[in-house]
N, C-alpha and C. Protein backbone atom coordinates (compact mmCIF):
# COMPACT_ATOMS: atom_id res chain seq x y z
N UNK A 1 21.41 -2.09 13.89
CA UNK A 1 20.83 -0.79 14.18
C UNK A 1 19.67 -0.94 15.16
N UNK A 2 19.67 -0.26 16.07
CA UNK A 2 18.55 -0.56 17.41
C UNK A 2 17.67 0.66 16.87
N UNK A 3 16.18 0.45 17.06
CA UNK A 3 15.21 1.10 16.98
C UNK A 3 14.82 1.77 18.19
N UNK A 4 15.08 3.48 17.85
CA UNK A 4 14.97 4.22 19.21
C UNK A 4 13.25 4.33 19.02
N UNK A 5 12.87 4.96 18.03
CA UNK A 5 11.38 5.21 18.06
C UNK A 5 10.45 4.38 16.59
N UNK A 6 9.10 4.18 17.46
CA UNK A 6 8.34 3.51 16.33
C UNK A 6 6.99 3.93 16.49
N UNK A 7 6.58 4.29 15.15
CA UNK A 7 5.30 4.91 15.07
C UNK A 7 4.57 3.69 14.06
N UNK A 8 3.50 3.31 14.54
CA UNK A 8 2.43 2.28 13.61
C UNK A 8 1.12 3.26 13.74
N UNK A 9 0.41 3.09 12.79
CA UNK A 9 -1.02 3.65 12.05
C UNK A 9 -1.71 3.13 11.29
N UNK A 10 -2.58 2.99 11.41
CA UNK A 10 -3.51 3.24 9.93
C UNK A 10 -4.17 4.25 9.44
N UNK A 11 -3.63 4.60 8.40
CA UNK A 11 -4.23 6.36 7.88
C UNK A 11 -5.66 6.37 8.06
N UNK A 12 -6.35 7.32 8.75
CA UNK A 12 -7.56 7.66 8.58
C UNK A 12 -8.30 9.47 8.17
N UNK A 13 -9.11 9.63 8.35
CA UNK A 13 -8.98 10.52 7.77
C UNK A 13 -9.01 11.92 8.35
N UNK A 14 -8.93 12.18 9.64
CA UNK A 14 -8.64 12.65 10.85
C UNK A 14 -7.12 13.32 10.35
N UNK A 15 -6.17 12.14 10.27
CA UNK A 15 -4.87 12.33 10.04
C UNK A 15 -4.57 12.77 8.55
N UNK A 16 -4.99 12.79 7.87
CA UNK A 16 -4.53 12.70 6.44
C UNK A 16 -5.40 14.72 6.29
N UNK A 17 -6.76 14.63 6.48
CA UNK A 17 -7.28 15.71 6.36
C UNK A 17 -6.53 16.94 7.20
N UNK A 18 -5.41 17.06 7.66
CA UNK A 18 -5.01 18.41 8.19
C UNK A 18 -3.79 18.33 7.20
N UNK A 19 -3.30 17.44 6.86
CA UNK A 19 -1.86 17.20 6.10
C UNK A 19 -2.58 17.95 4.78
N UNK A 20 -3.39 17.29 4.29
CA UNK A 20 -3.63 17.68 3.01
C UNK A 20 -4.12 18.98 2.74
N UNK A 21 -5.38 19.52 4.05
CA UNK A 21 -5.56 21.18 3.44
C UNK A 21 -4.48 22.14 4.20
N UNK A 22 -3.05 21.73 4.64
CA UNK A 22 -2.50 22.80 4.97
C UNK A 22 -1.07 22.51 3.55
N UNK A 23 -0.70 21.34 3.37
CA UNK A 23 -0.06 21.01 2.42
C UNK A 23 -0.07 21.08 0.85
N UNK A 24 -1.16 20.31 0.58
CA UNK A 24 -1.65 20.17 -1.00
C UNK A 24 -2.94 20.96 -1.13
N UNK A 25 -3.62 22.04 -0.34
CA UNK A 25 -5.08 22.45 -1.09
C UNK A 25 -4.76 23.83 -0.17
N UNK A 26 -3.78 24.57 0.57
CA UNK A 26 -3.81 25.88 1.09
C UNK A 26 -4.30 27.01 0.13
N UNK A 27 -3.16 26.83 -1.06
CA UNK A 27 -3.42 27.90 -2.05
C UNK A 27 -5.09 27.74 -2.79
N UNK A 28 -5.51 27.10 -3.22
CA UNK A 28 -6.90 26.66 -3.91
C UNK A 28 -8.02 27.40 -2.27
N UNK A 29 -7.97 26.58 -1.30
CA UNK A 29 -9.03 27.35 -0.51
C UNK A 29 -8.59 28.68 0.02
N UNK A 30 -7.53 29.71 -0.32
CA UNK A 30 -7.39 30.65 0.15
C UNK A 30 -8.18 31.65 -0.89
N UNK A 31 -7.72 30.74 -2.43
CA UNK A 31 -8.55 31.70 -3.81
C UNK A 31 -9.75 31.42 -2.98
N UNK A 32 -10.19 30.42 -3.13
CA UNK A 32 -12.14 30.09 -2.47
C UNK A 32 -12.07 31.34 -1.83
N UNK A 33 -11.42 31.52 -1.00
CA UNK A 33 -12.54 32.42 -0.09
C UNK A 33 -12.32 33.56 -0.83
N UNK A 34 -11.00 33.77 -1.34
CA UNK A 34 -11.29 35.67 -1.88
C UNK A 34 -12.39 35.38 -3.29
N UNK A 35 -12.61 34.71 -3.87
CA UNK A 35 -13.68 34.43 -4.38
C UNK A 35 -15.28 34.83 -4.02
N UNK A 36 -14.88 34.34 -2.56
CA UNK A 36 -16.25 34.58 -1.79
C UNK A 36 -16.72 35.95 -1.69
N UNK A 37 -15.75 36.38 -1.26
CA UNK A 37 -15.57 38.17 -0.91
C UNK A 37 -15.67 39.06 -2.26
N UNK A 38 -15.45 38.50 -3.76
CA UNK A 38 -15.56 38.44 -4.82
C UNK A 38 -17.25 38.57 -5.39
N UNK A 39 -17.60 37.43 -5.02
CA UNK A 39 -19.32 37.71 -5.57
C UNK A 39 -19.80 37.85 -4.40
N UNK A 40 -19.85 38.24 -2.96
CA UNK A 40 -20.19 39.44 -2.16
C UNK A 40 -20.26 40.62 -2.50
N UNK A 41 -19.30 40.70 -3.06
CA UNK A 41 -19.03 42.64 -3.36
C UNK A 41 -20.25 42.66 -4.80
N UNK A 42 -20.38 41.61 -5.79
CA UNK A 42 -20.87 41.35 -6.74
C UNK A 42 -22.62 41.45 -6.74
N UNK A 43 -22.66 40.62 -5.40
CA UNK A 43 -23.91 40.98 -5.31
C UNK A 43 -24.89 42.24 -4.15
N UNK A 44 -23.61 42.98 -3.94
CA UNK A 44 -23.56 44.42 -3.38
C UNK A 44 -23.84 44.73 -4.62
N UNK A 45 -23.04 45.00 -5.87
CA UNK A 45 -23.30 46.12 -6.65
C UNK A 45 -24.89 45.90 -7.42
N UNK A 46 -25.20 43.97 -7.70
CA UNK A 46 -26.37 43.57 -8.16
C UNK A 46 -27.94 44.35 -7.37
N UNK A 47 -27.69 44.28 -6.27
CA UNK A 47 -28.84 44.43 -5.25
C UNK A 47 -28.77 45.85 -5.63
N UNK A 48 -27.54 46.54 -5.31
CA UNK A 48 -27.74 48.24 -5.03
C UNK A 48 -27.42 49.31 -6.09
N UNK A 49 -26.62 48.85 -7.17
CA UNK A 49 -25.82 49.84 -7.90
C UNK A 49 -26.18 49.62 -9.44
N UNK A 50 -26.41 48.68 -9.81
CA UNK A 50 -26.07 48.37 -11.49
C UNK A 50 -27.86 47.69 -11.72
N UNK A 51 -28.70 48.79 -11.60
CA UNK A 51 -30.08 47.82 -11.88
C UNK A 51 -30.03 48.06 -13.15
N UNK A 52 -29.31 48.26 -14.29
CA UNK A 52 -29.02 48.01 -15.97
C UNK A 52 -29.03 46.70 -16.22
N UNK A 53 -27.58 46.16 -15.53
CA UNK A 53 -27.17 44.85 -15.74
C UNK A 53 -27.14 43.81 -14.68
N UNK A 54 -28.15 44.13 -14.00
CA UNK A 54 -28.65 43.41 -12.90
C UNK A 54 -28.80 41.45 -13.37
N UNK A 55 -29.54 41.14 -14.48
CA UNK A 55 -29.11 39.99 -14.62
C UNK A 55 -27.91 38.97 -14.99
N UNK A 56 -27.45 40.08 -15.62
CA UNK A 56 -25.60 39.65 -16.13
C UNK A 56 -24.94 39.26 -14.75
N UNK A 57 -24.79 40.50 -14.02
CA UNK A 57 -24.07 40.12 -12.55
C UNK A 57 -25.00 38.74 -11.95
N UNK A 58 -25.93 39.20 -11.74
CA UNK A 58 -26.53 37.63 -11.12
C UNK A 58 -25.76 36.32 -11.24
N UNK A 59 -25.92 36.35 -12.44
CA UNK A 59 -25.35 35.28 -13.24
C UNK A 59 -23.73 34.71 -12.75
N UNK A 60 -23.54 35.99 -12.99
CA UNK A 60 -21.68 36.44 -13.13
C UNK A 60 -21.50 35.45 -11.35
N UNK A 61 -22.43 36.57 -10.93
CA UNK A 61 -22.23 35.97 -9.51
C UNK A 61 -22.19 34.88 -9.11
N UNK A 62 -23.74 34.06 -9.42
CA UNK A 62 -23.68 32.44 -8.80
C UNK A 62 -22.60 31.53 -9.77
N UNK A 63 -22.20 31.96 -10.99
CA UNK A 63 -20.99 31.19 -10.98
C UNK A 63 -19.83 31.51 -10.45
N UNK A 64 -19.44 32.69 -9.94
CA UNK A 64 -17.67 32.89 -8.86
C UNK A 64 -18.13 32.04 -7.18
N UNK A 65 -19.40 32.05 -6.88
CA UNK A 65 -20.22 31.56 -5.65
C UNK A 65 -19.62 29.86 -5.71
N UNK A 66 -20.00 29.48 -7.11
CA UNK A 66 -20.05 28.16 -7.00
C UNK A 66 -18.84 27.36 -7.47
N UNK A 67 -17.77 28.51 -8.33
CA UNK A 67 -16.45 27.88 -8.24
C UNK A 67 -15.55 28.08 -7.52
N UNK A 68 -15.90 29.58 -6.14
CA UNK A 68 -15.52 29.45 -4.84
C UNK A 68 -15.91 28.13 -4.00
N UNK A 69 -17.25 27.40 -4.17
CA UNK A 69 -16.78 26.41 -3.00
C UNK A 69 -16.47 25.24 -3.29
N UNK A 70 -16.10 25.24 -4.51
CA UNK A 70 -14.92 23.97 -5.20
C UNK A 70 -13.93 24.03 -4.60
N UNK A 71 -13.58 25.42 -4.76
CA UNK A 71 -12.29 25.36 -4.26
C UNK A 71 -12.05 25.21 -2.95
N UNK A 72 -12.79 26.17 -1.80
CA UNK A 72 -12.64 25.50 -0.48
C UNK A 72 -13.05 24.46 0.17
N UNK A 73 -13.46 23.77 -0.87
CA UNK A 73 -14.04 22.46 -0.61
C UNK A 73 -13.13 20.98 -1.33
N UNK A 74 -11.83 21.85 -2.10
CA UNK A 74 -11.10 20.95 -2.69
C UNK A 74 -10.68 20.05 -2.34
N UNK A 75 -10.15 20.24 -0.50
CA UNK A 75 -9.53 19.32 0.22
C UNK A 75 -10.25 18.27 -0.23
N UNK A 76 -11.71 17.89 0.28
CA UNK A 76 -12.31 17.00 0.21
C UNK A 76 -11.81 15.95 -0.81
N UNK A 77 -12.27 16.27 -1.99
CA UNK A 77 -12.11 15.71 -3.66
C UNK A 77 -10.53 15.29 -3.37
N UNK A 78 -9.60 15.86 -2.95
CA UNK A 78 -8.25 15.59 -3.01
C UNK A 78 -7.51 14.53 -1.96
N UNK A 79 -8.66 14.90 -0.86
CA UNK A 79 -8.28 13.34 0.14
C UNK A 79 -8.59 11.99 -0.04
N UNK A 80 -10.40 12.72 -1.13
CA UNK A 80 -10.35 11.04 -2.07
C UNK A 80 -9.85 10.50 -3.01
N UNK A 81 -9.52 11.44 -3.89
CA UNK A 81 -8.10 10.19 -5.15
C UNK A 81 -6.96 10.25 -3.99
N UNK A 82 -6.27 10.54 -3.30
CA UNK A 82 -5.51 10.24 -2.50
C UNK A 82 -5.60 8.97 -1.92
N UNK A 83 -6.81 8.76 -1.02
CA UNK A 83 -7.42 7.44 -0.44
C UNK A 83 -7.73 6.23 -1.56
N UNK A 84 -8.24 6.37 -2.87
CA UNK A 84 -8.28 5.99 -3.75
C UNK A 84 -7.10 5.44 -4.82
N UNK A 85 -6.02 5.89 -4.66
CA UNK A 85 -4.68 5.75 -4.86
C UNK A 85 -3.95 4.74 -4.65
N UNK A 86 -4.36 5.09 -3.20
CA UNK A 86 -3.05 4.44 -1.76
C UNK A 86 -4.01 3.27 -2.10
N UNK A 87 -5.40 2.86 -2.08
CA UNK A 87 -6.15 1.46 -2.29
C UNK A 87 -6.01 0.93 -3.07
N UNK A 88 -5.48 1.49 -4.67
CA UNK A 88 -5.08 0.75 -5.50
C UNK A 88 -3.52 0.55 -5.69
N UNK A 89 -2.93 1.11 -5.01
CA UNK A 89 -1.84 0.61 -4.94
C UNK A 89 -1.39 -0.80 -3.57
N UNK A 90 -2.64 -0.46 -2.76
CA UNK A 90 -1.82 -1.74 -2.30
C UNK A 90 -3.43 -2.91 -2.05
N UNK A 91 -4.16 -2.87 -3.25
CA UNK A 91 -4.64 -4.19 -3.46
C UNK A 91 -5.99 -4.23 -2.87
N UNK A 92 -6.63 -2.91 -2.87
CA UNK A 92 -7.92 -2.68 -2.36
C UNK A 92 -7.67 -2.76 -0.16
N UNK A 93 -6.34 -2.78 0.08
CA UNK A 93 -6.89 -2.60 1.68
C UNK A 93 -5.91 -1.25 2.00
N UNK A 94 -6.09 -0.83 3.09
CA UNK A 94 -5.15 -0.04 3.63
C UNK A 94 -4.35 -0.46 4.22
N UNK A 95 -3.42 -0.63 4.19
CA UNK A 95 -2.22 -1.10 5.25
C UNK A 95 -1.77 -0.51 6.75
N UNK A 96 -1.19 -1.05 7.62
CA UNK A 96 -0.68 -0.09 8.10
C UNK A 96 0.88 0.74 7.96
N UNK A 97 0.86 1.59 8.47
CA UNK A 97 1.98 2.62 8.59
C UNK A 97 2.94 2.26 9.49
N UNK A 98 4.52 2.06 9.36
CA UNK A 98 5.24 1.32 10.36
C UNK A 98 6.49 2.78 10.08
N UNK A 99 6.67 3.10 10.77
CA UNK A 99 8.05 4.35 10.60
C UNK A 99 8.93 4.22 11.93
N UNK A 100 10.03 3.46 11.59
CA UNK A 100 11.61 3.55 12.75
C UNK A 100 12.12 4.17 12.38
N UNK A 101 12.83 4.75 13.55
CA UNK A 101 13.91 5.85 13.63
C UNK A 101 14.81 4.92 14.70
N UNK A 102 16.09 5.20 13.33
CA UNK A 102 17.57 5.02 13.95
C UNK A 102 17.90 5.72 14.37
N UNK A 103 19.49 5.74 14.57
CA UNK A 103 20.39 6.81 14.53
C UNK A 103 21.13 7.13 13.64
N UNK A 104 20.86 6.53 12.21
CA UNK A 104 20.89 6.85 10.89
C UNK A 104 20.35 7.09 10.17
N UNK A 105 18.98 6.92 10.24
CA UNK A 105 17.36 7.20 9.55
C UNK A 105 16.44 6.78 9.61
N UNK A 106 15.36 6.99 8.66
CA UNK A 106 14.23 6.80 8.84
C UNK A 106 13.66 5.59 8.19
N UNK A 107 13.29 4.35 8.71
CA UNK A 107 12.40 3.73 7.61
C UNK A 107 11.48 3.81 7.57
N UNK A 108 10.73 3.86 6.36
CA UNK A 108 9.00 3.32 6.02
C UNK A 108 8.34 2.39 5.44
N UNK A 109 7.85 1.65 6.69
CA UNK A 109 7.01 0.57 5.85
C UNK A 109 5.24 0.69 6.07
N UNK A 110 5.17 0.51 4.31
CA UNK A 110 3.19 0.65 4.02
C UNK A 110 2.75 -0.55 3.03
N UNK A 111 2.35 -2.02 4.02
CA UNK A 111 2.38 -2.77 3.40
C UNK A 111 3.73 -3.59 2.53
N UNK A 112 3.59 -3.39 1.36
CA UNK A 112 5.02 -3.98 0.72
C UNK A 112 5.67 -3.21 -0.11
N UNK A 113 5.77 -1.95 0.55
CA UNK A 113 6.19 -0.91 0.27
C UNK A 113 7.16 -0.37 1.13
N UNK A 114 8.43 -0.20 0.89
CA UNK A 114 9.19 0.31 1.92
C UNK A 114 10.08 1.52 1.72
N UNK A 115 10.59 2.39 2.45
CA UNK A 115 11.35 3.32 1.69
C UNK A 115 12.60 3.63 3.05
N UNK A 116 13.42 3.94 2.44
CA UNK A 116 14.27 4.62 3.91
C UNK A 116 14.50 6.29 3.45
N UNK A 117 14.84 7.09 4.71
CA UNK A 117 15.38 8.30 4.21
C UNK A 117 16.42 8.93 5.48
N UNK A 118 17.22 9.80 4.76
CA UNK A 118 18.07 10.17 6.43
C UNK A 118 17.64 11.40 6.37
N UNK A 119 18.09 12.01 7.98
CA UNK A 119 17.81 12.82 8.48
C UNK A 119 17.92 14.18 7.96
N UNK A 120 19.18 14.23 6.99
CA UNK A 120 19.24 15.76 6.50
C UNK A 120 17.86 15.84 5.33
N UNK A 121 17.05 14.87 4.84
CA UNK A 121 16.64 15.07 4.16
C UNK A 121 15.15 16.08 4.24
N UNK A 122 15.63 15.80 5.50
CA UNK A 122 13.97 16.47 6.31
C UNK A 122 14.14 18.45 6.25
N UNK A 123 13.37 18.89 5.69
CA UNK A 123 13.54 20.55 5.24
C UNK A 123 12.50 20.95 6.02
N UNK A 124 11.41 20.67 6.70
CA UNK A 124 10.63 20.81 7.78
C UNK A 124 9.96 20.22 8.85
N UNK A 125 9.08 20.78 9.67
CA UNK A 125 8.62 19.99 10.62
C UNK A 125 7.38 20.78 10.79
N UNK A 126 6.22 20.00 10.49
CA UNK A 126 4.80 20.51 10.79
C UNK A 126 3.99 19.78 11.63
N UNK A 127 3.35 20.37 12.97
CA UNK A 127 2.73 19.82 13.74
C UNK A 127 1.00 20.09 13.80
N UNK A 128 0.38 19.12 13.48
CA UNK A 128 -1.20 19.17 13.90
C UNK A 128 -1.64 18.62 14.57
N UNK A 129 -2.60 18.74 15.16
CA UNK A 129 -3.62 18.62 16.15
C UNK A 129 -3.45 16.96 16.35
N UNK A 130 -3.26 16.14 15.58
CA UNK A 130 -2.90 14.49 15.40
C UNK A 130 -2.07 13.81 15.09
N UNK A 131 -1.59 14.81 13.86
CA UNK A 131 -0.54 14.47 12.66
C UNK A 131 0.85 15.10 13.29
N UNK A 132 2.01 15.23 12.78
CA UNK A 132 3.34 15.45 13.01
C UNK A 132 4.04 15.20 11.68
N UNK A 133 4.22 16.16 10.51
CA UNK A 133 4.85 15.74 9.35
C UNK A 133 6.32 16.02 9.15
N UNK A 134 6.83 15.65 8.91
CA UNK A 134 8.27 15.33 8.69
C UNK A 134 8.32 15.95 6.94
N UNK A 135 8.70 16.82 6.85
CA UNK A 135 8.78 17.43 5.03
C UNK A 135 10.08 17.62 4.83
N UNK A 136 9.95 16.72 3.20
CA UNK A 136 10.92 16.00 2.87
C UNK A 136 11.41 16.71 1.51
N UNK A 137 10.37 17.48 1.26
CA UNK A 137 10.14 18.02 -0.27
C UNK A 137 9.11 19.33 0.05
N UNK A 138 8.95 20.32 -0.80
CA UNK A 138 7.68 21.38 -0.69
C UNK A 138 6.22 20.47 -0.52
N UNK A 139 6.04 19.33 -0.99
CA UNK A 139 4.82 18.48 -1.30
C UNK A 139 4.63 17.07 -0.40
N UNK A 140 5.70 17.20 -0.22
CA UNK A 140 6.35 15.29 0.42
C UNK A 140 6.40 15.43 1.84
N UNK A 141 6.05 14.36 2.40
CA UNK A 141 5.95 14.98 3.89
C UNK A 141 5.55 13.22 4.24
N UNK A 142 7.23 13.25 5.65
CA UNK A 142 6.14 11.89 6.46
C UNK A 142 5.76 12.00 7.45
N UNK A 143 3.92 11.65 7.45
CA UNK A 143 3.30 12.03 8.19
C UNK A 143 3.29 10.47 9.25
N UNK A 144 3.48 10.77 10.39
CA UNK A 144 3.28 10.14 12.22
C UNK A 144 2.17 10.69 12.90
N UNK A 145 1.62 9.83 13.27
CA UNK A 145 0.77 9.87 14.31
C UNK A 145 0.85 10.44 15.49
N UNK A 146 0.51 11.07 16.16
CA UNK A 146 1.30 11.27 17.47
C UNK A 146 1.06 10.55 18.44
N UNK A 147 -0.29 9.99 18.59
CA UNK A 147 -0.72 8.71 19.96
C UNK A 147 -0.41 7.35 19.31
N UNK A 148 0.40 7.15 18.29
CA UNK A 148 0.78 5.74 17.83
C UNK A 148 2.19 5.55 18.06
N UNK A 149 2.52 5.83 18.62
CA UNK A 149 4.25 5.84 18.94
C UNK A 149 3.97 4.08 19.73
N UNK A 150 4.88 3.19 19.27
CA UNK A 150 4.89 1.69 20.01
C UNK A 150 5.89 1.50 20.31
N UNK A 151 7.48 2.43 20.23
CA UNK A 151 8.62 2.36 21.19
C UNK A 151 8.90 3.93 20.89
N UNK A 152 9.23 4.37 22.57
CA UNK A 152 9.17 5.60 22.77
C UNK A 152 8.11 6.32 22.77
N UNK A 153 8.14 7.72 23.22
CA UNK A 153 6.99 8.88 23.71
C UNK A 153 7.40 9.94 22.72
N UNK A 154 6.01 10.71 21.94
CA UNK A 154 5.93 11.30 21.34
C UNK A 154 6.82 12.69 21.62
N UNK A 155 6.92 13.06 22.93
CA UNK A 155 7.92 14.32 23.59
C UNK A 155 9.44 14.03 23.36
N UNK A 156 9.39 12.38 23.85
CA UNK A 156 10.92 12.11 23.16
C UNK A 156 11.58 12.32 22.13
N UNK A 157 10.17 12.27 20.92
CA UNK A 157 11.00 11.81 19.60
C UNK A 157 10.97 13.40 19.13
N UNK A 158 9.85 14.38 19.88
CA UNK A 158 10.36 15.85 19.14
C UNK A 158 11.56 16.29 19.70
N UNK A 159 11.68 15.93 21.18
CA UNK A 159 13.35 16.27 20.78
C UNK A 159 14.37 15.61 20.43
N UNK A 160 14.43 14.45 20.33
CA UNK A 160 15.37 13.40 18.86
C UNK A 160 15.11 14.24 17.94
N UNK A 161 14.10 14.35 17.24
CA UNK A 161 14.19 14.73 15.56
C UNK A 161 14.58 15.87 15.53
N UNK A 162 13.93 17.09 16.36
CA UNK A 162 15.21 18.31 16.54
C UNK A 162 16.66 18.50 16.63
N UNK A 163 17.01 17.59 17.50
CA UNK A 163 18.78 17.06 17.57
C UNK A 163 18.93 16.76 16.40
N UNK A 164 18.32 15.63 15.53
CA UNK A 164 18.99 15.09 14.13
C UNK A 164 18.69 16.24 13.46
N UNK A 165 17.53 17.20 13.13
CA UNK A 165 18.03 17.68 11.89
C UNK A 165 18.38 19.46 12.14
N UNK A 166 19.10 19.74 13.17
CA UNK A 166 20.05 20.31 13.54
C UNK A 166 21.24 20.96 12.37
């Protein structure tokens, strides 16, 4: 099998941080913000409307304030057991990222970790600003680099991977 395209990396966090808050933390920072807009309106009615229960809302308020920016701030917390993960799984280092494309599929190698997958398996294609994910699952996604391509050009391989999963 000849290797049309090859992507090498080492995850950093550039790459991993757009995967993860559009992938694994969309829904959580979208509550954050209506949250926000939540004890806004909250402390509209505190300031102007309800001087009865003016300290209750207070209250009410700086806690929806402060478990709104958990949440839009989840990514964060979630890119580190992620990073934290991937380090204990392969022995306290990061490895790098090695992904060929055949003309039968995909391999992945991360360290001594390898996986293959074919082409129908791919159910989307998400492009960021660095990243290029390949989704494999609602959650699963292989993420490429786009300036790490070491055989072939990144223009090439979007239209290869369009042709394959056709």
């Amino acid at each position: 099998m000849e290797i049309l395209f090859e992507n090498r990396y080492y995850s950093d966090k550039k790459v991993l941080l757009e995967y993860v808050k559009d992938v694994h933390c969309k829904f959580p920072r979208r509550l954050g913000f209506l949250f926000v807009l939540i004890a806004a309106f909250y402390t509209y009615l505190t300031l102007f409307k309800m001087s009865s229960l003016r300290l209750v809302m207070a209250v009410l308020t700086i806690l929806i304030f402060i478990v709104s920016l958990r949440l839009i701030f989840y990514h964060l917390v979630y890119l580190k057991n992620m990073k934290k993960s991937s380090l204990n799984l392969h022995n306290g280092q990061m490895p790098e990222s090695v992904l060929q494309f055949t003309d039968n599929g995909i391999a992945l190698k991360e360290g001594k970790i390898s996986m293959e997958f074919e082409y129908n398996q791919i159910k989307e294609i998400k492009e960021y600003k660095v990243a290029y994910v390949l989704m494999i699952g609602k959650k699963q996604g292989i993420i490429l680099k786009k300036d790490s391509f070491s055989i072939g050009t990144f223009e090439e391989f979007k239209k290869f991977i369009n042709e394959k999963i056709k």
